[in-house]
Protein backbone atom coordinates (compact mmCIF):
# COMPACT_ATOMS: atom_id res chain seq x y z
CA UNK A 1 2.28 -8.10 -30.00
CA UNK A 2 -0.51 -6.19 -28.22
CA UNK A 3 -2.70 -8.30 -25.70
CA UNK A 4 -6.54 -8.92 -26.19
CA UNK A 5 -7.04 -6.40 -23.26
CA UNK A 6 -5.82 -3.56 -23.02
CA UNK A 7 -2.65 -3.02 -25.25
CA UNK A 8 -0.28 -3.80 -22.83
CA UNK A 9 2.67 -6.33 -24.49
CA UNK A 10 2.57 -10.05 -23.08
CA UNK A 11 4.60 -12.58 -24.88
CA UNK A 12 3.19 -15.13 -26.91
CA UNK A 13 -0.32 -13.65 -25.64
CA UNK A 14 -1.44 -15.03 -28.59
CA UNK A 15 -0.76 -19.10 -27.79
CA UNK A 16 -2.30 -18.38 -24.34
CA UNK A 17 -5.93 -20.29 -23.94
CA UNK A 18 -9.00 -18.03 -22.90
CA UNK A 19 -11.44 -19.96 -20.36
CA UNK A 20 -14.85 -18.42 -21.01
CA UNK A 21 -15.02 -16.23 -17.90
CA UNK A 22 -12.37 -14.71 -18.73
CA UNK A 23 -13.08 -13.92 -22.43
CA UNK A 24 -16.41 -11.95 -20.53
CA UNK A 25 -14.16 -10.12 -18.69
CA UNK A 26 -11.84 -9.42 -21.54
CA UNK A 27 -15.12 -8.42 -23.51
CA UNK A 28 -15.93 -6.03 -20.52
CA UNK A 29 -12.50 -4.52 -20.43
CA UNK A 30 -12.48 -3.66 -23.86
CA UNK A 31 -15.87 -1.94 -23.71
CA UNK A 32 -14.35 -0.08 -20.44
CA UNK A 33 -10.89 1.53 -21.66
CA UNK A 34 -10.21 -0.13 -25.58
CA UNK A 35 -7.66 -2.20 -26.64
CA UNK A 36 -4.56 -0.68 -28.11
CA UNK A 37 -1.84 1.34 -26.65
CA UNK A 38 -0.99 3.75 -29.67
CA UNK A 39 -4.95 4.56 -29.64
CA UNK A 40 -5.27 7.96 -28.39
CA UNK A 41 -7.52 9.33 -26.09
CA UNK A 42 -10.86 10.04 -28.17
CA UNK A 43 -11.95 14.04 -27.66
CA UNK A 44 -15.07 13.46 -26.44
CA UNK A 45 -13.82 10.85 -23.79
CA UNK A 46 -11.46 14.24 -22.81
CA UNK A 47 -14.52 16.57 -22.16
CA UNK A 48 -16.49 16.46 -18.63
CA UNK A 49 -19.87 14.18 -19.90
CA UNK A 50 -22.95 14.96 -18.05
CA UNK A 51 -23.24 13.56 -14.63
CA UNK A 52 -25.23 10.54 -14.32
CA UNK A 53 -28.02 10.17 -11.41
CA UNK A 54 -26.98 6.39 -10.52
CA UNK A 55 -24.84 6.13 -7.78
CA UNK A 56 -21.00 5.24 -8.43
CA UNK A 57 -20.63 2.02 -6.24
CA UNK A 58 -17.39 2.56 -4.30
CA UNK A 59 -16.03 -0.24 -1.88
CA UNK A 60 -13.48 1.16 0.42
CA UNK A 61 -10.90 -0.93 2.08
CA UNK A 62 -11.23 1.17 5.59
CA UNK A 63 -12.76 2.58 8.47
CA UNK A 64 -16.30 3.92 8.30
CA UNK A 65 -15.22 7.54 9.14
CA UNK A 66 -12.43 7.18 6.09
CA UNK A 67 -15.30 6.13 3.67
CA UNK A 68 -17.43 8.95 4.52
CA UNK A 69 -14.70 11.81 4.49
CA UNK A 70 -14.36 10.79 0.91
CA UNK A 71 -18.23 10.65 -0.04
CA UNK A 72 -18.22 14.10 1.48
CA UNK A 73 -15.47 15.22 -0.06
CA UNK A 74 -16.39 13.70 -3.91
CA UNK A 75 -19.90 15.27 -2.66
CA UNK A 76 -18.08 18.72 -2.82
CA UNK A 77 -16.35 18.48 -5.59
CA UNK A 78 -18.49 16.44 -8.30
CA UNK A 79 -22.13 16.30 -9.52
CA UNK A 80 -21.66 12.73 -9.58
CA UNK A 81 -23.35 11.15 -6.64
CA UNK A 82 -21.52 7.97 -4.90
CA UNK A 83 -21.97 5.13 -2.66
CA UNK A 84 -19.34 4.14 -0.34
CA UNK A 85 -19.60 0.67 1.39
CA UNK A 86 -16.38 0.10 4.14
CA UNK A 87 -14.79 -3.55 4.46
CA UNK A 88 -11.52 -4.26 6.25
CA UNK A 89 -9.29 -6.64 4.61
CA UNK A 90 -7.21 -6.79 8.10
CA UNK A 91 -9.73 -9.64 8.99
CA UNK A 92 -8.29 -12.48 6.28
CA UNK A 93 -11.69 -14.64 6.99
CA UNK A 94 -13.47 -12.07 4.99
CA UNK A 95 -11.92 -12.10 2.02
CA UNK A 96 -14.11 -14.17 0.07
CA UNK A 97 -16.73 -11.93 1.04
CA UNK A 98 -14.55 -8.71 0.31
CA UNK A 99 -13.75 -10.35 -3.42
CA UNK A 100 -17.82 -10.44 -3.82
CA UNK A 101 -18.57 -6.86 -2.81
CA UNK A 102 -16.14 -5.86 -5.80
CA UNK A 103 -17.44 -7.77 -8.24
CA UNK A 104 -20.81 -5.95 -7.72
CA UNK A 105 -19.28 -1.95 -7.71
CA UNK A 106 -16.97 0.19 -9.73
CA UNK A 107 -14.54 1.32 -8.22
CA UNK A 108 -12.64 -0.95 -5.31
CA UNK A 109 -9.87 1.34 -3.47
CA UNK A 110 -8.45 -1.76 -1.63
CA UNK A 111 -5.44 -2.53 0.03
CA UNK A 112 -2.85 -3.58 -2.50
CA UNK A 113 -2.20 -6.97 -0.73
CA UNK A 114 -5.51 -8.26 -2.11
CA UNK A 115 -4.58 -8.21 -5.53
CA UNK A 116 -3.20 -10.99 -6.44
CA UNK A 117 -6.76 -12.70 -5.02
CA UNK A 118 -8.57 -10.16 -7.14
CA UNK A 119 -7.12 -11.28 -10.72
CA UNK A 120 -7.22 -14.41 -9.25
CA UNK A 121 -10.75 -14.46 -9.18
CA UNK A 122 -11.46 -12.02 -11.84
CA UNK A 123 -12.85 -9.29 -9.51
CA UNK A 124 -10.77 -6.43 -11.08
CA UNK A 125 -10.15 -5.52 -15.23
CA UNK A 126 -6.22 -4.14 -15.98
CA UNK A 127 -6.20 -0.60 -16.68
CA UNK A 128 -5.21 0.89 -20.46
CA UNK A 129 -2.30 2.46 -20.30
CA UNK A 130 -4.51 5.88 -22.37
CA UNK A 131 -6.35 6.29 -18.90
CA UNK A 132 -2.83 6.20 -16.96
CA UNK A 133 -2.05 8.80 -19.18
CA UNK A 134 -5.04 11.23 -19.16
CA UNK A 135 -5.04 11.05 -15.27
CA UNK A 136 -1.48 11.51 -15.48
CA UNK A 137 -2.03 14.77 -17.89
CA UNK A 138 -4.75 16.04 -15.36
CA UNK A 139 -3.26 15.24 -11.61
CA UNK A 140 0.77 14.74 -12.31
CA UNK A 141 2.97 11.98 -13.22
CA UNK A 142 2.90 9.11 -10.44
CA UNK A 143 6.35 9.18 -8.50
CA UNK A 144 8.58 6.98 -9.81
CA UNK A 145 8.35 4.28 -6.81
CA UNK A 146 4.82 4.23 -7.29
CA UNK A 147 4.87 3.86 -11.39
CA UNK A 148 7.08 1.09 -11.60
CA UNK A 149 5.27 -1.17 -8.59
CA UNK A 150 1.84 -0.50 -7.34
CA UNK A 151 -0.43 -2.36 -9.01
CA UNK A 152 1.66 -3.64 -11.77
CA UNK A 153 1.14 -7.76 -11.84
CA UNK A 154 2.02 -9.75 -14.99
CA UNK A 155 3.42 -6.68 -16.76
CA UNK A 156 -0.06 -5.26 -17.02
CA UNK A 157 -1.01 -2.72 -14.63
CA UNK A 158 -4.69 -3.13 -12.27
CA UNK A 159 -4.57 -0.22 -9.95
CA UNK A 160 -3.78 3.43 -9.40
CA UNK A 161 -2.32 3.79 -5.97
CA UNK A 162 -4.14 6.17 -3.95
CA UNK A 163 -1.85 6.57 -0.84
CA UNK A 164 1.53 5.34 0.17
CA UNK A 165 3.15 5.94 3.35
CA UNK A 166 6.64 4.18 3.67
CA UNK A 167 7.78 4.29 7.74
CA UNK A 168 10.27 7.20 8.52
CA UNK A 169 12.40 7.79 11.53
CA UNK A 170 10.76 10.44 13.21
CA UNK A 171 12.48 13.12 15.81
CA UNK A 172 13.22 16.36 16.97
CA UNK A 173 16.66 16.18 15.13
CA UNK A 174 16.65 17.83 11.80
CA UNK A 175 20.43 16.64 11.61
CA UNK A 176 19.58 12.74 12.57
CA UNK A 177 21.25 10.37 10.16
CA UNK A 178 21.03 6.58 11.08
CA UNK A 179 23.00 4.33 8.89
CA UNK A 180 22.67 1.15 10.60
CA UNK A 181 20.33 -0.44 12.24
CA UNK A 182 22.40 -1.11 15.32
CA UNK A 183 22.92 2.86 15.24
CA UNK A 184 18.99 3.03 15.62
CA UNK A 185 19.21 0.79 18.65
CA UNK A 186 21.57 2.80 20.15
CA UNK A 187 19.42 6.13 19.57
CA UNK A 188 16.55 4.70 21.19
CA UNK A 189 18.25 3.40 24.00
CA UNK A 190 19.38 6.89 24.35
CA UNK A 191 16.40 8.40 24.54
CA UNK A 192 15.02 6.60 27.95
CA UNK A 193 11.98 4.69 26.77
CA UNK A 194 10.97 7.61 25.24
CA UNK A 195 10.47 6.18 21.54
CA UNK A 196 8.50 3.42 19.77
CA UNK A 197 7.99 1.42 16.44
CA UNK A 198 4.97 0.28 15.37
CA UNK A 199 4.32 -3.40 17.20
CA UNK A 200 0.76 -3.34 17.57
CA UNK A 201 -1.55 -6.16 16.72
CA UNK A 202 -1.50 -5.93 12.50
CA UNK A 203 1.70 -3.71 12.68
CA UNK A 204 4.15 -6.35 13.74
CA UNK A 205 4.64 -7.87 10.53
CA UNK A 206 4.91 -4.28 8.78
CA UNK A 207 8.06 -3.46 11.04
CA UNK A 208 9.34 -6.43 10.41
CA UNK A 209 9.32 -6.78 6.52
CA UNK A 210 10.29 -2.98 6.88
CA UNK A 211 13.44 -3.91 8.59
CA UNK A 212 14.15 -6.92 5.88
CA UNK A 213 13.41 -4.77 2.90
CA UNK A 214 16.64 -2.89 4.41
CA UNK A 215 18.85 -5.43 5.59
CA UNK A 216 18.48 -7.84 2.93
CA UNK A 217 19.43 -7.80 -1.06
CA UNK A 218 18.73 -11.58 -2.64
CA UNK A 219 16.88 -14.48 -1.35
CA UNK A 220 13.49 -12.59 -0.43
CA UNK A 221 10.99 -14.19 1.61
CA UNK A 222 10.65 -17.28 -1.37
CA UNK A 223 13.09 -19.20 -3.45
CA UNK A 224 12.04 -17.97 -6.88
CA UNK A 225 12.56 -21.54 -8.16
CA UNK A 226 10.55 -23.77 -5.97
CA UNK A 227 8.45 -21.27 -3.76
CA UNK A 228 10.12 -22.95 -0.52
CA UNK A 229 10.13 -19.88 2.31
CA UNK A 230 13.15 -18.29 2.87
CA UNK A 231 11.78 -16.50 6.21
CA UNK A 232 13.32 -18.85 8.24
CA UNK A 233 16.91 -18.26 6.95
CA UNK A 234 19.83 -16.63 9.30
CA UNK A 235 19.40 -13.02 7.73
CA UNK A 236 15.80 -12.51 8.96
CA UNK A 237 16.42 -14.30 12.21
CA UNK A 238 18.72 -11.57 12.59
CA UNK A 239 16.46 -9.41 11.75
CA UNK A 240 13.78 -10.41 14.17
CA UNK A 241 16.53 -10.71 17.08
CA UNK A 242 17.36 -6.72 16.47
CA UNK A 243 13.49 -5.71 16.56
CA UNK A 244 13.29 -8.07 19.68
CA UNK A 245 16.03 -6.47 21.46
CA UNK A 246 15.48 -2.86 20.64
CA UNK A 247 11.59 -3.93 21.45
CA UNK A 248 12.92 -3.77 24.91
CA UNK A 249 13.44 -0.15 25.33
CA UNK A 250 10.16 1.29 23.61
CA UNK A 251 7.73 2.64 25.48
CA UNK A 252 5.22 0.57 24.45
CA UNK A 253 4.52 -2.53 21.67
CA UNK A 254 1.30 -2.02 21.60
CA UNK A 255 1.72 1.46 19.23
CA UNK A 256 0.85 2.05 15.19
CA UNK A 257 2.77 4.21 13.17
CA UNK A 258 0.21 7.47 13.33
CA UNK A 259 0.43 6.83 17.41
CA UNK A 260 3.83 6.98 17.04
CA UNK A 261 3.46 10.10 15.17
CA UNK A 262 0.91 12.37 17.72
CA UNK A 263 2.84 11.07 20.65
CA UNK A 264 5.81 12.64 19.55
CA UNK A 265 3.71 15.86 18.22
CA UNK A 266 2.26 16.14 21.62
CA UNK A 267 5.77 15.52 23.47
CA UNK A 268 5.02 11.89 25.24
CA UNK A 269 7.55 10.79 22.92
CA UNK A 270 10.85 12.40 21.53
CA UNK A 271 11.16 9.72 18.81
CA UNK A 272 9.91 6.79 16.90
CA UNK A 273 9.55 4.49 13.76
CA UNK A 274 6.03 5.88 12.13
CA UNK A 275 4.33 8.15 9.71
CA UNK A 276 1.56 11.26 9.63
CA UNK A 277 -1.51 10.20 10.58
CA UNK A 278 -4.75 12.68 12.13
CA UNK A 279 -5.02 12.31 15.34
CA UNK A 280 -7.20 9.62 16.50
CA UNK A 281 -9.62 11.86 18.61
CA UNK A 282 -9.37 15.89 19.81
CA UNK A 283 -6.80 16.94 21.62
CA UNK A 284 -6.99 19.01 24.74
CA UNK A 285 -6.40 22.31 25.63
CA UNK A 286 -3.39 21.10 27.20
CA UNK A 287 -2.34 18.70 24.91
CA UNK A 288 -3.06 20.91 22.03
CA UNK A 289 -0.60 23.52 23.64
CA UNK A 290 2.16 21.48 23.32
CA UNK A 291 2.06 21.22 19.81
CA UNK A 292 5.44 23.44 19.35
CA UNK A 293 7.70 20.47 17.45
CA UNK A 294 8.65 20.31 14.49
CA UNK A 295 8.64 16.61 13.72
CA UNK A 296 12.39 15.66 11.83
CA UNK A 297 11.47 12.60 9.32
CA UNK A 298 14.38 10.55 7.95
CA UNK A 299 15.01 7.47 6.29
CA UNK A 300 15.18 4.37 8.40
CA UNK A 301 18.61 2.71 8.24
CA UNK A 302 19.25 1.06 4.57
CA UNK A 303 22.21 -1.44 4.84
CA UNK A 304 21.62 -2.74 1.30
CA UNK A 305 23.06 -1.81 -1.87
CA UNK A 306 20.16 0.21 -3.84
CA UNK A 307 17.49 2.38 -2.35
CA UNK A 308 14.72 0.47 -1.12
CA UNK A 309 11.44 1.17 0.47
CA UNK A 310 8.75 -1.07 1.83
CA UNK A 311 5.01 -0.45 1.61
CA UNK A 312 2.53 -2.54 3.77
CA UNK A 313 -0.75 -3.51 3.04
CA UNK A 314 -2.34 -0.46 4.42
CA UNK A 315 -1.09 0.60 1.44
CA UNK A 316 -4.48 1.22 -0.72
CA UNK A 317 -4.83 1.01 -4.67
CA UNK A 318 -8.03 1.84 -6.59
CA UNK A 319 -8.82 -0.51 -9.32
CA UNK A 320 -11.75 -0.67 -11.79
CA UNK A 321 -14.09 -3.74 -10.84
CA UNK A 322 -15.62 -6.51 -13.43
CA UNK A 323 -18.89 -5.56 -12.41
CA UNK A 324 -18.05 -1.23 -13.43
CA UNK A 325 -21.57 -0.13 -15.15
CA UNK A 326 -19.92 3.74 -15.07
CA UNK A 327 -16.96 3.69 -17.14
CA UNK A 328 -16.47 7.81 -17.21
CA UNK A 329 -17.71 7.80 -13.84
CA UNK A 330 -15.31 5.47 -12.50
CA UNK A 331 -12.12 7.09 -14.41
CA UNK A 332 -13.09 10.73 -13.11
CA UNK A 333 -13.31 9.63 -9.08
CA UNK A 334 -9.94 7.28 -9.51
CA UNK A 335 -8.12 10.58 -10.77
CA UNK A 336 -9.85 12.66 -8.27
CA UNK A 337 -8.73 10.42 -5.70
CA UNK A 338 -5.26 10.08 -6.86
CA UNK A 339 -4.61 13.19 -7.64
CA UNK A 340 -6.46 16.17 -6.96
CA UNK A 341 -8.48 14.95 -3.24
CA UNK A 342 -4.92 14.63 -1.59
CA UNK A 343 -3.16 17.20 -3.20
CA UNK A 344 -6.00 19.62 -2.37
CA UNK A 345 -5.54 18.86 1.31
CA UNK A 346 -9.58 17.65 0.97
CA UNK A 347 -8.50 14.07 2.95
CA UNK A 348 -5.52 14.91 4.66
CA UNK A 349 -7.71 13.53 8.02
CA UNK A 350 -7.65 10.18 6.36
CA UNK A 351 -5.18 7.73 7.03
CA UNK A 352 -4.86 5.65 3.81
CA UNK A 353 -4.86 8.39 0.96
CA UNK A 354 -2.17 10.49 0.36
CA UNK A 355 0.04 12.42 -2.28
CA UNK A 356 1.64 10.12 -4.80
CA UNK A 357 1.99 12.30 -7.86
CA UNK A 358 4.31 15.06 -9.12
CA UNK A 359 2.02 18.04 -8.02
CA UNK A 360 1.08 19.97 -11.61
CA UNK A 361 1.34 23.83 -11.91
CA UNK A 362 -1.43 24.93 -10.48
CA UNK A 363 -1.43 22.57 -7.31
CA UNK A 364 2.46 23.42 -6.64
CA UNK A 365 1.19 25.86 -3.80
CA UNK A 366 -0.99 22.96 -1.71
CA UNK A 367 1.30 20.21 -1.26
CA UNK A 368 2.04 18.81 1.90
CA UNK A 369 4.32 21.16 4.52
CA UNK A 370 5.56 19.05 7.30
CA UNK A 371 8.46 16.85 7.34
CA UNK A 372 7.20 13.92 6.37
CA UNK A 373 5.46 14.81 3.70
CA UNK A 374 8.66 16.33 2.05
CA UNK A 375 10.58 13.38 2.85
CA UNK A 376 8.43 10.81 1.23
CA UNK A 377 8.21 13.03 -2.07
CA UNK A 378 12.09 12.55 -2.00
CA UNK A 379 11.75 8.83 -1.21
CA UNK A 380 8.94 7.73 -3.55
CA UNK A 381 11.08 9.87 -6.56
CA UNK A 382 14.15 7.63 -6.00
CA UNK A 383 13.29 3.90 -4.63
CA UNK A 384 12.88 0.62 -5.56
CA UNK A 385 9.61 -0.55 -3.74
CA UNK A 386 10.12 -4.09 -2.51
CA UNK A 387 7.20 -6.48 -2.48
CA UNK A 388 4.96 -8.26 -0.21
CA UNK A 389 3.71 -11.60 -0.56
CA UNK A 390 0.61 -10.41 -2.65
CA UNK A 391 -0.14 -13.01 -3.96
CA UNK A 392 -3.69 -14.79 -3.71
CA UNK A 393 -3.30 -15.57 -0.13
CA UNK A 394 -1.04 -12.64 0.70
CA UNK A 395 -3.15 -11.47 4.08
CA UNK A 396 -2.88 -14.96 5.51
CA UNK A 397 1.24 -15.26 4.93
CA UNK A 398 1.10 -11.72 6.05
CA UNK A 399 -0.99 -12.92 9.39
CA UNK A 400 0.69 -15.70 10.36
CA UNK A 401 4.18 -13.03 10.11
CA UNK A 402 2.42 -11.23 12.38
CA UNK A 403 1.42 -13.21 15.21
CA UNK A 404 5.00 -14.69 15.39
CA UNK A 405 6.45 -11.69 15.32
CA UNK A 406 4.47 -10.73 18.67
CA UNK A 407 4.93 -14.27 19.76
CA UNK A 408 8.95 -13.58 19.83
CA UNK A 409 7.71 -9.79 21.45
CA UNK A 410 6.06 -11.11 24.36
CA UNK A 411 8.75 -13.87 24.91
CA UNK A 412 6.73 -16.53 24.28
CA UNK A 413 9.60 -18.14 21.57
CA UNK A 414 12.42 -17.00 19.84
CA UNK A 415 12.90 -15.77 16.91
CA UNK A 416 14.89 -18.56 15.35
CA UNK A 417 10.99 -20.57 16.41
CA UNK A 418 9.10 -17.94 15.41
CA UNK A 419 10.55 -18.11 11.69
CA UNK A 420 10.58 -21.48 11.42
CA UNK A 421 6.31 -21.54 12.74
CA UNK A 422 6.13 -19.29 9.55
CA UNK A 423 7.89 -20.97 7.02
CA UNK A 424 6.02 -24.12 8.13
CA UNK A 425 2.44 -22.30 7.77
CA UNK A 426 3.37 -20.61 4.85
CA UNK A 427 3.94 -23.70 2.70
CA UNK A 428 0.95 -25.07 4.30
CA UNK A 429 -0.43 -22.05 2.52
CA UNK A 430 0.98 -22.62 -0.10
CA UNK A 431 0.35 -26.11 -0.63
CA UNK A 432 -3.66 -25.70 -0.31
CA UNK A 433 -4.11 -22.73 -2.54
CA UNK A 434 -1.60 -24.47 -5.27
CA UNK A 435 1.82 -24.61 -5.40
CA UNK A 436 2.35 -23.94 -9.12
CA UNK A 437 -0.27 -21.44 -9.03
CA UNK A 438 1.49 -19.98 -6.71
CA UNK A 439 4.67 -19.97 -8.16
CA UNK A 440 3.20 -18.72 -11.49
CA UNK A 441 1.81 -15.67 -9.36
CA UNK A 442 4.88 -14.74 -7.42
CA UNK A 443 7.19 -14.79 -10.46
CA UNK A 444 4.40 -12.59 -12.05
CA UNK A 445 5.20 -10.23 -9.50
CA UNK A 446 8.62 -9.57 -11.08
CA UNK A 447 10.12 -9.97 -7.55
């Protein structure tokens, strides 16, 4: 039968108990985007209303500079005038505080490994599968990757990703085929130091769960059954031992994956783990004339069975907050930013947004043209994403990943130690935020 919210189908929704709170913010969801899934879109809802004079209140999980190219660039192309307000959800002691400044705006385009916090604490409505559909009819069908993960949690669906930017090999190879990951370590031994994967402070972890997405098919990072990690298990010890050794050769740990990227644009590097990012300040007259590469991107090595990709938390999703007072408003700038901004080219200097929709006819002409670009079209078309830990908590597992990971990096202990730290601190984790809410969360991830 259809759920109370927003028509999406739940299972004996109707023997499920409604705490009060959340019977407000059912009440508010219905007055946002309706209830039923057959309804169709009502005409007027499909014209362009009059732009209102308030403000759209728009929290951006981001840099400053990031949240400023987009009021600019929603400045340009709407009437509607916004307010952009940048937090960083990289610091996992401001979460609470993160979870507060949604509740009071409209539109939250937030990493996607706050979610499970945000339905946790009622932050964020689900989104009516009508207003999937009209931004879909408007901007282009969501690649598949992207439709059948981001933001989906408890077969309901909370966010429209904005951005998604899975790590490629990058080179000056157009023919470079890696099918294993010991084939990677011997290509950047091979090149002399002169390559890097992203190890810096935040990144660690995102290499890392990159390289297990890859490696390994059942078993991932929980047991389904009992929530007990599974991080500390021989597969992703041998996983970490691999980064760790090829670690050895980089030219640096201390790189991100756009780093990566204008290193190897500018010729310091002639290969690398990463993805397109803008450069981080203005190149030189010298530096700009070395620009002649044409940057190769290719899939990192997949040794499982199905086609898999892994996106991070910098991955960001815009959802609709409890506190929305600009329903129309709100609906118009999520499309806009899903859609039409990226495929325009109006943010390409951001680092977070990017394409994830099937361009429509007459934005065929202005999609991306380098390498990457084209190769994550064909990626996000054909994979399976695999999830993070994003559940309420999911930035604190996803911490504690990290600073082992550049624990084992810097010698300090193995990897065999460094897994077994985690799996300790994660069920510590898990134990004070609930272990059967927990485990009611993760399987509602459909992992």
């Amino acid at each position: 039968m259809s759920s109370i919210a927003h028509g999406s189908q739940r299972p004996n929704d109707a023997r499920i108990p409604v705490p009060r709170r959340t019977a407000l913010g059912i009440l508010s969801s219905l007055a946002l985007f309706g209830c039923d899934r057959s309804e169709s879109v009502p005409e007027e809802r499909s014209s362009t209303p009059a732009p209102s004079n308030v403000p759209l209140r728009i929290v951006f999980d981001g840099g400053t500079d990031d949240a400023e190219r987009i009021r600019r660039a929603y400045g340009a192309a709407a009437e509607q005038p916004i307010e952009v307000s940048s937090v960083d959800s990289a610091k996992s002691d401001q979460i609470s505080a993160i979870v507060q400044q949604v509740q009071l705006s409209d539109v939250a385009v937030v990493s996607q490994a706050l979610l499970g916090r945000l339905i946790n604490d009622e932050a964020i409505v689900d989104i009516n599968d009508d207003v999937f559909d009209e931004i879909d009819s408007r901007y282009g069908r969501s690649f598949s990757a992207i439709e059948n993960s981001s933001g989906r949690f408890d077969g309901l669906r909370w966010g429209v990703a904005v951005g998604a930017k899975p790590l490629a090999v990058l080179s000056l190879d157009p023919d470079l085929e890696l099918k294993t990951w010991a084939d990677h370590a011997q290509w950047a031994a091979d090149l002399n130091g002169k390559t890097a994967e992203p190890l810096a402070e935040g990144w660690a972890a995102h290499s890392f769960f990159n390289r297990c997405a890859l490696q390994i098919d059942r078993g991932w990072l929980f047991d389904r059954l009992t929530l007990k990690p599974s991080i500390d298990q021989p597969r992703y010890i041998d996983a970490l031992q691999g980064l760790v050794d090829t670690a050895k050769v980089y030219a640096s740990t201390e790189m991100t994956p756009g780093g990566i990227y204008n290193q190897i644009r500018n010729g310091v590097l002639q290969g690398g783990i990463g993805f397109v990012a803008p450069p981080t300040e203005s190149l030189s007259d010298d530096d700009a004339a070395k620009e002649v590469f044409d940057i190769s991107a290719t899939a990192c090595p997949n040794e499982t069975e199905t086609e898999r990709v892994w996106l991070g938390p910098q991955t960001r999703l815009a959802c609709v907050s409890t506190g929305c007072r600009q329903t129309e408003a709100s609906r118009r700038f999520i499309g806009w930013l899903s859609g039409g901004a990226p495929q325009s080219g109006a943010l390409r200097q951001t680092v977070a947004i990017g394409v994830t929709r099937e361009p429509i006819e007459s934005q065929q002409a202005t999609g991306g043209g380098n390498g990457y670009d084209r190769w994550v079209v064909d990626q996000l078309k054909t994979s399976r994403v695999v999830p993070g830990p994003w559940i309420p908590g999911g930035m604190r597992y996803y911490d504690v990943l990290d600073q082992e990971v550049r624990s084992c990096l810097a010698s300090e202990r193995t990897p065999a130690q460094a897994l077994k730290n985690v799996a300790d601190a994660w069920s510590q984790i898990t134990e004070k935020l609930g272990r059967d809410k927990q485990l009611v969360a993760w399987k509602k991830l459909d992992v």
